[in-house]
N, C-alpha and C. Protein backbone atom coordinates (compact mmCIF):
# COMPACT_ATOMS: atom_id res chain seq x y z
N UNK A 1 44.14 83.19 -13.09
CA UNK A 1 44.65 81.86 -13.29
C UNK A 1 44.19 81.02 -12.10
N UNK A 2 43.53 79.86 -12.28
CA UNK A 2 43.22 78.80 -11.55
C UNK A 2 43.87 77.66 -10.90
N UNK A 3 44.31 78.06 -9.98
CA UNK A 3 45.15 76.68 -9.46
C UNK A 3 44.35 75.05 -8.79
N UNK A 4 43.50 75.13 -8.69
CA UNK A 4 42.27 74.26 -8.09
C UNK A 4 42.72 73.93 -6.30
N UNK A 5 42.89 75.35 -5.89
CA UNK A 5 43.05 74.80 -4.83
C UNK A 5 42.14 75.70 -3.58
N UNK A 6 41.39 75.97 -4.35
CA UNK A 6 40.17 76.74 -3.69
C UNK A 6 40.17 77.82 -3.03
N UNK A 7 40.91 78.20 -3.51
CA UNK A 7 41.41 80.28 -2.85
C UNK A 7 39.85 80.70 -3.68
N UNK A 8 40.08 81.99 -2.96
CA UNK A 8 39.10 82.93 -3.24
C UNK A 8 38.78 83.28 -5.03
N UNK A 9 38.05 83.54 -5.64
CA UNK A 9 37.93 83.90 -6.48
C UNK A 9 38.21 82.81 -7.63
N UNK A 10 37.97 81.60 -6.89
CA UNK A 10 38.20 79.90 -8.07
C UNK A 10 36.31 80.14 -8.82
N UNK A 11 36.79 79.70 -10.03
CA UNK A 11 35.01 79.26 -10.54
C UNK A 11 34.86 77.62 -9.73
N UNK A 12 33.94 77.02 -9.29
CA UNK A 12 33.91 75.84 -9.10
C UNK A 12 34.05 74.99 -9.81
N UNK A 13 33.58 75.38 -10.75
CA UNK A 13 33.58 74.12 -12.17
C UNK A 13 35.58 73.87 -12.47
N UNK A 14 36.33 74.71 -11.94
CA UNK A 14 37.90 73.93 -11.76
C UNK A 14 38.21 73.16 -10.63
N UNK A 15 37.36 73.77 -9.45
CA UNK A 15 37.84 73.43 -8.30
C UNK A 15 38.11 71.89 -8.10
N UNK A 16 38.96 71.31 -7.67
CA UNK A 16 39.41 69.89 -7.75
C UNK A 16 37.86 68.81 -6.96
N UNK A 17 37.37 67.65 -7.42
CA UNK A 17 36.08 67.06 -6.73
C UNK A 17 36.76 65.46 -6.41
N UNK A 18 37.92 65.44 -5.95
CA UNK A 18 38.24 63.88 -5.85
C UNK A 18 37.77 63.24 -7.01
N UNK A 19 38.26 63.43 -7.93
CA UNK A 19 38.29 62.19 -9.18
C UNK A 19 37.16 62.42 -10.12
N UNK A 20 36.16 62.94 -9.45
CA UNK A 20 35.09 62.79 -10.44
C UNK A 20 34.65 63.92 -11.28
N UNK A 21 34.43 63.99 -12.46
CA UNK A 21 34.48 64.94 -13.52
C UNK A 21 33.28 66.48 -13.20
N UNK A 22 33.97 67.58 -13.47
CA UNK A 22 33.53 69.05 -12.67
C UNK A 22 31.98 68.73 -13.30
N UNK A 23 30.79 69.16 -12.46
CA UNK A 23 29.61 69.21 -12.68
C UNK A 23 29.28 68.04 -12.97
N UNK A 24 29.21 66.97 -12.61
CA UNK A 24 28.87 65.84 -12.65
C UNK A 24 28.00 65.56 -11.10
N UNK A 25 27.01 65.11 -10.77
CA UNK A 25 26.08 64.92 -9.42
C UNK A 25 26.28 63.33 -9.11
N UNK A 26 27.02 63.57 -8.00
CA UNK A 26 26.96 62.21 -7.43
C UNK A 26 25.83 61.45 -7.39
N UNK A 27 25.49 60.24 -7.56
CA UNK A 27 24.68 59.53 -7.59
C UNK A 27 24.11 59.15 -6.37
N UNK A 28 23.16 59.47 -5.38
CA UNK A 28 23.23 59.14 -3.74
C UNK A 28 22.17 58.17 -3.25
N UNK A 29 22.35 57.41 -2.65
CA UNK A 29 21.69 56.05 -2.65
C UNK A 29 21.71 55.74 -1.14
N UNK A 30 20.92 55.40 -0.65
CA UNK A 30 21.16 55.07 0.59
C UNK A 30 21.26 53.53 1.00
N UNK A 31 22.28 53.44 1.74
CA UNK A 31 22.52 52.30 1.98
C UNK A 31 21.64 50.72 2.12
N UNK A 32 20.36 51.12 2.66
CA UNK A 32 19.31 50.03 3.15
C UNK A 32 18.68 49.78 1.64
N UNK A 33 19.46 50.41 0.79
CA UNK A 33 18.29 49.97 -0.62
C UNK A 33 16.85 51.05 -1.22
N UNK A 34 16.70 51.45 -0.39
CA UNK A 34 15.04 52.04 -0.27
C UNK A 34 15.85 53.69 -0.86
N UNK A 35 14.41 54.30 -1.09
CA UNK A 35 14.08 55.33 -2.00
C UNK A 35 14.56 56.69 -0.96
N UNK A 36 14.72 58.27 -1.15
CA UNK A 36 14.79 59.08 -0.27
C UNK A 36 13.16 59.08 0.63
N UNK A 37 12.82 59.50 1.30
CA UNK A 37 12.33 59.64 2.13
C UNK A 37 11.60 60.76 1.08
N UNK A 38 10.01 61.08 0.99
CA UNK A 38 9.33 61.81 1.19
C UNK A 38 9.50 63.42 2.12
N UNK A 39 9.67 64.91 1.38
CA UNK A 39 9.82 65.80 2.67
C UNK A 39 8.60 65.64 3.44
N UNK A 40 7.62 65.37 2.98
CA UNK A 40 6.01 65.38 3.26
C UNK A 40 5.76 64.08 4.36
N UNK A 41 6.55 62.82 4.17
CA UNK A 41 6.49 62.07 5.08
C UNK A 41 6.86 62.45 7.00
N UNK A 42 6.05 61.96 7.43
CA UNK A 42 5.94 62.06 8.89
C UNK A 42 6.33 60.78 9.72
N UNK A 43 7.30 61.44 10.74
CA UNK A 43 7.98 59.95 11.13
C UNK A 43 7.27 60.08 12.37
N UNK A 44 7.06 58.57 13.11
CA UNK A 44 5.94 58.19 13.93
C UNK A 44 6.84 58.64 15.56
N UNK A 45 5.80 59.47 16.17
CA UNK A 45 6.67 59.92 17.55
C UNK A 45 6.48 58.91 18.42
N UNK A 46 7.16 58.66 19.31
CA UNK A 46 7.13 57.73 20.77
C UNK A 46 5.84 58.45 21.41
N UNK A 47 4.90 57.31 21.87
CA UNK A 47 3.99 57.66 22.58
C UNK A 47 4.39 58.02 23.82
N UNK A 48 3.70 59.24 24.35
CA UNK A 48 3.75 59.95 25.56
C UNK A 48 2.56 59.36 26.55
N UNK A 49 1.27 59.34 26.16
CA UNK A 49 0.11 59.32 27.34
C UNK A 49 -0.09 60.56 26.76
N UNK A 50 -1.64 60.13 27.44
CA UNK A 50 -2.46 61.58 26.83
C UNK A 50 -2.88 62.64 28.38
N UNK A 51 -2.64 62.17 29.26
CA UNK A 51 -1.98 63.15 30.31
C UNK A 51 -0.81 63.70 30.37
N UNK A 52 -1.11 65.29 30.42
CA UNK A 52 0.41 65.64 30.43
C UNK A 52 1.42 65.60 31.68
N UNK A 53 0.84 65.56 32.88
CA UNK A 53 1.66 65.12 34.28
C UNK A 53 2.35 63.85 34.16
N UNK A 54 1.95 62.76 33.45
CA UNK A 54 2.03 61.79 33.25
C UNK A 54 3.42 61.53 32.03
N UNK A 55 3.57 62.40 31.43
CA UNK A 55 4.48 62.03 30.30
C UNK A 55 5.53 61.17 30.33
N UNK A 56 5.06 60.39 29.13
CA UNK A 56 6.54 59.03 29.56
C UNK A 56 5.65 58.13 29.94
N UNK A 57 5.15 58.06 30.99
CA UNK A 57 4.70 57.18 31.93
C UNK A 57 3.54 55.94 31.26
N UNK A 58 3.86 55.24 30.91
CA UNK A 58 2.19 54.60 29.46
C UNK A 58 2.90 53.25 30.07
N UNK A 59 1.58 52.17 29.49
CA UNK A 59 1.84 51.07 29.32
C UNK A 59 1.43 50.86 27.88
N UNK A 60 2.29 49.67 27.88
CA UNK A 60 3.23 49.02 26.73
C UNK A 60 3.36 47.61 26.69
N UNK A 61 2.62 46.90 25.94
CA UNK A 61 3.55 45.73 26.01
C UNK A 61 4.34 45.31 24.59
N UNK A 62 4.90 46.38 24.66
CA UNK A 62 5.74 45.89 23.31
C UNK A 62 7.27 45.89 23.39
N UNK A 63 7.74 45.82 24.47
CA UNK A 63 8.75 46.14 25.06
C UNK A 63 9.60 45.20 25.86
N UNK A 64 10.81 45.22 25.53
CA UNK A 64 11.35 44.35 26.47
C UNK A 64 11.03 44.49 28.18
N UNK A 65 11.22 45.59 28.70
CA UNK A 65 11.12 46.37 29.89
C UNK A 65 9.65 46.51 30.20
N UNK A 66 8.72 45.68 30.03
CA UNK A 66 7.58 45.74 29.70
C UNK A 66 7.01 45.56 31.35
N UNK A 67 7.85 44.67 32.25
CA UNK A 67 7.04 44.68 33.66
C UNK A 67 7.62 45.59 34.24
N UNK A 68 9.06 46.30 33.95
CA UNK A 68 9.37 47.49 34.85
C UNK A 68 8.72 48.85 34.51
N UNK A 69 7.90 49.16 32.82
CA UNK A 69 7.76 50.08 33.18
C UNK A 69 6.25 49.67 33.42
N UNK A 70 5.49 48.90 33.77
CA UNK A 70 4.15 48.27 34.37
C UNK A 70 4.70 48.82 35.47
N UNK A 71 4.85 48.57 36.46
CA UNK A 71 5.51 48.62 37.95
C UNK A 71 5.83 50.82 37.96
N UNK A 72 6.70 51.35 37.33
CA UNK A 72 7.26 52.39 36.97
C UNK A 72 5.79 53.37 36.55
N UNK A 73 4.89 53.12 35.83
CA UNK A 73 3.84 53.62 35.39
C UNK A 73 2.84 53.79 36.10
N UNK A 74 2.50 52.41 36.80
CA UNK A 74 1.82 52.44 38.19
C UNK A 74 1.82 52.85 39.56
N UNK A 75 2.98 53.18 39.66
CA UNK A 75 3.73 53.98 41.25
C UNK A 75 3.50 55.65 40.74
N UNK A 76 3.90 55.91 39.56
CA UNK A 76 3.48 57.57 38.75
C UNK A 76 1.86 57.54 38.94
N UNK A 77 1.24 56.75 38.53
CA UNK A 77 0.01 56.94 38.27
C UNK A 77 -0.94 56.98 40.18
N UNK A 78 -0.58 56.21 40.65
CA UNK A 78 -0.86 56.23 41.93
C UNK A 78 -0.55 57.85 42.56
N UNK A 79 1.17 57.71 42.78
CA UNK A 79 1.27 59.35 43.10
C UNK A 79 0.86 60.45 42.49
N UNK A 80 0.20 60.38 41.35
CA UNK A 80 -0.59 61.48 40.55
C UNK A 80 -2.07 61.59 41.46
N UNK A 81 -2.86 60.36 41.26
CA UNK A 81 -3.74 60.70 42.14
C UNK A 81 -3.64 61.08 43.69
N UNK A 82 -2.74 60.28 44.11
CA UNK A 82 -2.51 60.67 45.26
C UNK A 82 -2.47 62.49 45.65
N UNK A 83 -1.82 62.94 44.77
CA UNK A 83 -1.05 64.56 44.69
C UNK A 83 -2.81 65.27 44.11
N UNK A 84 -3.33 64.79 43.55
CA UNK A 84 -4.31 65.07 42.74
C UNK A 84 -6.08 65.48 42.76
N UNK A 85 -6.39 64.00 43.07
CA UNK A 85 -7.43 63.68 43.33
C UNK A 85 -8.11 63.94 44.58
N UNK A 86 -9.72 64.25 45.02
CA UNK A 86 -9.84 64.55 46.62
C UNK A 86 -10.43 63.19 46.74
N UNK A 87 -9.58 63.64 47.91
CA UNK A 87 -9.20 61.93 48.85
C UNK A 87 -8.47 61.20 48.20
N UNK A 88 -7.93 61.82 47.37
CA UNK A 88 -6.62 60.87 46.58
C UNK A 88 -5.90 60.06 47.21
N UNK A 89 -5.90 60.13 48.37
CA UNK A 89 -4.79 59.24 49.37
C UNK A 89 -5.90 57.68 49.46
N UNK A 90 -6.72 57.56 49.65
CA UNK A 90 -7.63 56.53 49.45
C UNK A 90 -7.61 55.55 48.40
N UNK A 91 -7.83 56.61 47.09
CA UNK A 91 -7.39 56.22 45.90
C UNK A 91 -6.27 55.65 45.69
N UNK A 92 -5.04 56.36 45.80
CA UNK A 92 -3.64 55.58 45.89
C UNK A 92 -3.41 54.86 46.45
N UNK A 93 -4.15 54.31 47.63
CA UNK A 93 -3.49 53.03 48.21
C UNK A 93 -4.58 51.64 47.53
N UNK A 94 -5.63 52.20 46.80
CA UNK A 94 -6.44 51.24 46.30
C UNK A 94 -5.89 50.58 45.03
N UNK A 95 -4.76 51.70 44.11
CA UNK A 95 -3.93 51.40 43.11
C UNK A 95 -3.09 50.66 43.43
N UNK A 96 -2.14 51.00 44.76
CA UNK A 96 -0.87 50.52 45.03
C UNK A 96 -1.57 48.80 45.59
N UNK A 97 -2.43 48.89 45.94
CA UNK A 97 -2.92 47.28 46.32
C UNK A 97 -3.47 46.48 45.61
N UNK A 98 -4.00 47.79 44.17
CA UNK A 98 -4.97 46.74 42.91
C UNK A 98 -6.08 46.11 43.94
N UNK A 99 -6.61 47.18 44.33
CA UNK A 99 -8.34 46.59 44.57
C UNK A 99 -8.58 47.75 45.64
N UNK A 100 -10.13 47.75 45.61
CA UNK A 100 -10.52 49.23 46.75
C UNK A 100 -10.28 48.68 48.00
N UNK A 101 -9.56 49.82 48.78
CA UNK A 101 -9.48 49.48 50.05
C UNK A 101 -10.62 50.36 51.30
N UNK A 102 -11.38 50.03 51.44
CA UNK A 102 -12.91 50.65 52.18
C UNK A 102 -12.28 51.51 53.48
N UNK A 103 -12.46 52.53 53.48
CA UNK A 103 -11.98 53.40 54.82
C UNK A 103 -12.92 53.01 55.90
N UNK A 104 -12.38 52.69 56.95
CA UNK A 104 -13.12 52.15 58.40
C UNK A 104 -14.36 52.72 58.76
N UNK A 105 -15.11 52.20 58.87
CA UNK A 105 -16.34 52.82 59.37
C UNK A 105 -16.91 53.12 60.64
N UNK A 106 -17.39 54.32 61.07
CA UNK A 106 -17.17 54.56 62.26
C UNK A 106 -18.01 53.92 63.78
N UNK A 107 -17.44 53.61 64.66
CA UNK A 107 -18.23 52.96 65.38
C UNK A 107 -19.67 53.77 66.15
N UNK A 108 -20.16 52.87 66.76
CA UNK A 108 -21.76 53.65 66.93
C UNK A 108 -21.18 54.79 68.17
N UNK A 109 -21.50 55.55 68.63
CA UNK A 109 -21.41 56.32 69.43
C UNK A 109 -21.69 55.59 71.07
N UNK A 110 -21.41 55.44 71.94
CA UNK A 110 -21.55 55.11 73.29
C UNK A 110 -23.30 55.10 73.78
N UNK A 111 -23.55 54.52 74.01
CA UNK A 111 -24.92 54.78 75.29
C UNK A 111 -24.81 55.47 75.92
N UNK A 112 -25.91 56.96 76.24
CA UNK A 112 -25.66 57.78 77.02
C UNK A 112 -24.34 58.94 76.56
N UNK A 113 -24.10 59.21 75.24
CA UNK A 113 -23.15 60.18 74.36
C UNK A 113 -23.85 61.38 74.83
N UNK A 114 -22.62 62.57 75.18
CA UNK A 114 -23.23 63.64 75.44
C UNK A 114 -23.79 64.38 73.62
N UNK A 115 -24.27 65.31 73.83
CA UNK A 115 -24.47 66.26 72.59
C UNK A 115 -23.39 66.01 71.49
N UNK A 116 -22.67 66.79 72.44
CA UNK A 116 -20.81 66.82 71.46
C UNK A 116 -20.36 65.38 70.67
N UNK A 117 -20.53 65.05 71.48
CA UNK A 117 -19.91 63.01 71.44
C UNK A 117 -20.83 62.71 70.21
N UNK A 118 -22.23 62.76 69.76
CA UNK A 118 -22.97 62.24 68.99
C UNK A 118 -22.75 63.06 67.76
N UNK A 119 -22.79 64.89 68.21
CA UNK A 119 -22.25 65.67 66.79
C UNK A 119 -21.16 64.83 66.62
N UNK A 120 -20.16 64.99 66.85
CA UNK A 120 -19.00 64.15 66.61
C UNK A 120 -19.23 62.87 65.63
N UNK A 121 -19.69 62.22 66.34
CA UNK A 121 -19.58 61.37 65.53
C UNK A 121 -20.86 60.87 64.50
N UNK A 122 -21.90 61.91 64.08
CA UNK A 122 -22.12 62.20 62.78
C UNK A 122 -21.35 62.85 61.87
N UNK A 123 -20.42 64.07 62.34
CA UNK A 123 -19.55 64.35 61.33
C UNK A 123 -18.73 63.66 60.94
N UNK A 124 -18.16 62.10 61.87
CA UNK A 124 -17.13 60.95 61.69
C UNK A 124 -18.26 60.48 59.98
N UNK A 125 -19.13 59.79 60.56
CA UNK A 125 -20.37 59.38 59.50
C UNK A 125 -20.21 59.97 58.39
N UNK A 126 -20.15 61.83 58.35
CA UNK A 126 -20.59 62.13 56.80
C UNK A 126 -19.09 62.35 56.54
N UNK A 127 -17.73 62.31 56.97
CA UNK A 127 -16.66 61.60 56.27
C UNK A 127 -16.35 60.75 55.71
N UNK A 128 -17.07 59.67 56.32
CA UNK A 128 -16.86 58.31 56.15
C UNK A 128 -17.96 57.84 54.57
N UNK A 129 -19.05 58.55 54.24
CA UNK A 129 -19.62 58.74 53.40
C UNK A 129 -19.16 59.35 52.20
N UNK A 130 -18.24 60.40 52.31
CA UNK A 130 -17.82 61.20 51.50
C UNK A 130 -16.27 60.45 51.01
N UNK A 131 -15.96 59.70 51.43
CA UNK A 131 -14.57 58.92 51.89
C UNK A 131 -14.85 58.02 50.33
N UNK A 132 -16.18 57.22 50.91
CA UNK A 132 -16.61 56.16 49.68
C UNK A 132 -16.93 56.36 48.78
N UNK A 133 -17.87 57.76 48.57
CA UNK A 133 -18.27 58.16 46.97
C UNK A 133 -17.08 58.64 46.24
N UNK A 134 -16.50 58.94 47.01
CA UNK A 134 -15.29 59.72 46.10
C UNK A 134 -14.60 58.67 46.12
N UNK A 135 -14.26 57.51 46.32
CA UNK A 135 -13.40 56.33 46.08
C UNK A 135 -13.82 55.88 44.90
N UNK A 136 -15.55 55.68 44.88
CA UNK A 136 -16.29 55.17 43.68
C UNK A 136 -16.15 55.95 42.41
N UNK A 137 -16.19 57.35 42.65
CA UNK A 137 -16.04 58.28 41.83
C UNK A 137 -14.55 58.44 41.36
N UNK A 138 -13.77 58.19 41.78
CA UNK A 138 -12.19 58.48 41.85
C UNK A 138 -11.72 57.54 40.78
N UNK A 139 -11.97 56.07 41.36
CA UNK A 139 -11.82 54.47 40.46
C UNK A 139 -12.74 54.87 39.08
N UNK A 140 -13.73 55.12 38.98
CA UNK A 140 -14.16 55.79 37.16
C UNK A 140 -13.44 56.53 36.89
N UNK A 141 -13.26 57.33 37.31
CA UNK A 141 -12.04 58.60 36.28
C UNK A 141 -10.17 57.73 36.26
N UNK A 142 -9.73 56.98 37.38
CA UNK A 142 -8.83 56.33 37.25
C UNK A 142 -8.88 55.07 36.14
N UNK A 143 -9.86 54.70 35.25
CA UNK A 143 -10.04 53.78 34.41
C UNK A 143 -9.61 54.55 32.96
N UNK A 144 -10.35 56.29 32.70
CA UNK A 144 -10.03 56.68 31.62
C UNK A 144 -8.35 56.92 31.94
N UNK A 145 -7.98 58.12 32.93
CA UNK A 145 -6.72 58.14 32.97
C UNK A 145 -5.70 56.86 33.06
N UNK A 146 -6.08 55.41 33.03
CA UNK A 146 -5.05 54.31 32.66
C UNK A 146 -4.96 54.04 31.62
N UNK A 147 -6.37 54.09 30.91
CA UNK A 147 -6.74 53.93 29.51
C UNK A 147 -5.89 55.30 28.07
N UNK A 148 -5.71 56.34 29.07
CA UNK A 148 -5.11 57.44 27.74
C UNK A 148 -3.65 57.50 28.03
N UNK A 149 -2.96 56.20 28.95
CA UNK A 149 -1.98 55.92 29.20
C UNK A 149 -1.02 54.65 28.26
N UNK A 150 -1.99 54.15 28.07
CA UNK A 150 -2.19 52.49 27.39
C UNK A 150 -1.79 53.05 25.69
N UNK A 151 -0.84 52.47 25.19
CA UNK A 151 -0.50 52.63 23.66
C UNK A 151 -1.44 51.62 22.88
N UNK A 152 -1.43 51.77 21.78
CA UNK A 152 -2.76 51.32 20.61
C UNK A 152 -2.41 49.97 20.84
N UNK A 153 -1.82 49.20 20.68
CA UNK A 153 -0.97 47.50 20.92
C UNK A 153 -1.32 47.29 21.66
N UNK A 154 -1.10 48.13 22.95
CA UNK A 154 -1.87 47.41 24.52
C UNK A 154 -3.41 47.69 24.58
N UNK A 155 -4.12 48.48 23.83
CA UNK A 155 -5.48 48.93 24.17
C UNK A 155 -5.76 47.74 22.99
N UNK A 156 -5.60 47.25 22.14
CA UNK A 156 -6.11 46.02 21.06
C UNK A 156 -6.19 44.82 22.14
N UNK A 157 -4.92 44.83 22.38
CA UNK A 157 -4.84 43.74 23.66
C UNK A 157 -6.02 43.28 24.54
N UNK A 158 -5.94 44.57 25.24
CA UNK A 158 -7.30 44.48 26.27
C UNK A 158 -8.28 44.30 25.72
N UNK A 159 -8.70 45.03 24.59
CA UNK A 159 -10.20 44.79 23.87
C UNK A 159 -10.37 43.80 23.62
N UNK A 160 -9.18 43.06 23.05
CA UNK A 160 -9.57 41.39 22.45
C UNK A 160 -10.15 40.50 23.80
N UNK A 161 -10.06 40.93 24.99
CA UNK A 161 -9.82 40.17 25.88
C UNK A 161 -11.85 40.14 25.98
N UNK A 162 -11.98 38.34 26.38
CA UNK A 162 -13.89 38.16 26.19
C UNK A 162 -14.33 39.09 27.48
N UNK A 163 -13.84 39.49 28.46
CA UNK A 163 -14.43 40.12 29.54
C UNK A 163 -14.35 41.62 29.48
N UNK A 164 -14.00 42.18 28.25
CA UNK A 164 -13.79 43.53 28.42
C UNK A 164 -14.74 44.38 28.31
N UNK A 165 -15.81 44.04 27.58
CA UNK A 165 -17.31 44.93 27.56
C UNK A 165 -17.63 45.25 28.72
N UNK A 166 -17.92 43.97 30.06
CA UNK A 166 -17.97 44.17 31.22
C UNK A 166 -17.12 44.28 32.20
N UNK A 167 -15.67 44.41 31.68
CA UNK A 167 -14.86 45.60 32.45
C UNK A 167 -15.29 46.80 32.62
N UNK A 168 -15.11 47.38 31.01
CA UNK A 168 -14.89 48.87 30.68
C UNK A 168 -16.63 49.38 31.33
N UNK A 169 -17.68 48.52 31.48
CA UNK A 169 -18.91 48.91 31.79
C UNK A 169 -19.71 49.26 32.79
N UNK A 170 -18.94 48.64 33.83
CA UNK A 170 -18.77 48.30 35.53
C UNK A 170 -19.05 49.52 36.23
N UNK A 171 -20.28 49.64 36.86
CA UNK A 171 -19.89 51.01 38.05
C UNK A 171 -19.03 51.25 38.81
């Protein structure tokens, strides 16, 4: 005997459904109007950056917060190279200033430099050499890594812009 109160051994088709008649399928509709969702549909992820040290860290301008995380993205991206790159410390302060900053060049050696004094300061020389290519070299690879940082909205952006052929082209 069936009481509809859902003990063990009820058929469902008694079991009580709030009002609406046993085996009957609610009708389910979602509120916004629109259809169920596709299982096959794919919902669009938040862009990361295509560095993984970097995650999170992108520019955006689609965003309210759009100059903090400019500012937020750029201090990450600096201390990445910084942590990163050789002579990265060069590099990072050329980011943190937005433009290359040229490491000092060494002065000529004295008149009358002993041996030592002149080795010396050729090895100052082929630092100071190695200082700049790798700055030059550093700023190209810092263009792709800003660039796989940059979401599709901001990379349209830049492209539209008339000087960008001879941005992106620049030694």
């Amino acid at each position: 005997m069936s009481t509809g109160s859902g003990e063990p051994g009820e058929s469902k088709a008694s079991a009580p459904n709030d009002g609406r008649e046993a085996g009957k399928k609610k009708n389910w509709q979602p509120r916004n109007g629109g259809g169920e969702m596709p299982h096959n549909a794919h919902r669009q992820t938040k862009f990361e950056g295509k560095c993984a040290d970097l995650k999170g860290h992108v520019y955006d301008c689609s965003t309210s917060k759009q100059a903090d995380q400019f500012n937020k993205t750029t201090k990450e991206i600096s201390e990445y190279v910084g942590r990163t790159y050789t002579y990265g410390g060069d590099t990072q302060l050329a980011i943190e200033n937005l433009g290359i900053v040229e490491p000092p060049e060494p002065d000529d050696p004295p008149e009358g430099a002993t041996a030592t004094k002149r080795h010396i300061w050729e090895k100052c020389v082929d630092e100071y050499v190695k200082r700049t290519t790798h700055m030059t070299e550093n700023i190209k690879s810092i263009f792709s890594l800003v660039w796989g940082q940059c979401t599709d909205i901001m990379r349209q952006k830049i492209e539209a812009l008339s000087d960008f052929a001879d941005m992106s082209s620049k030694d």
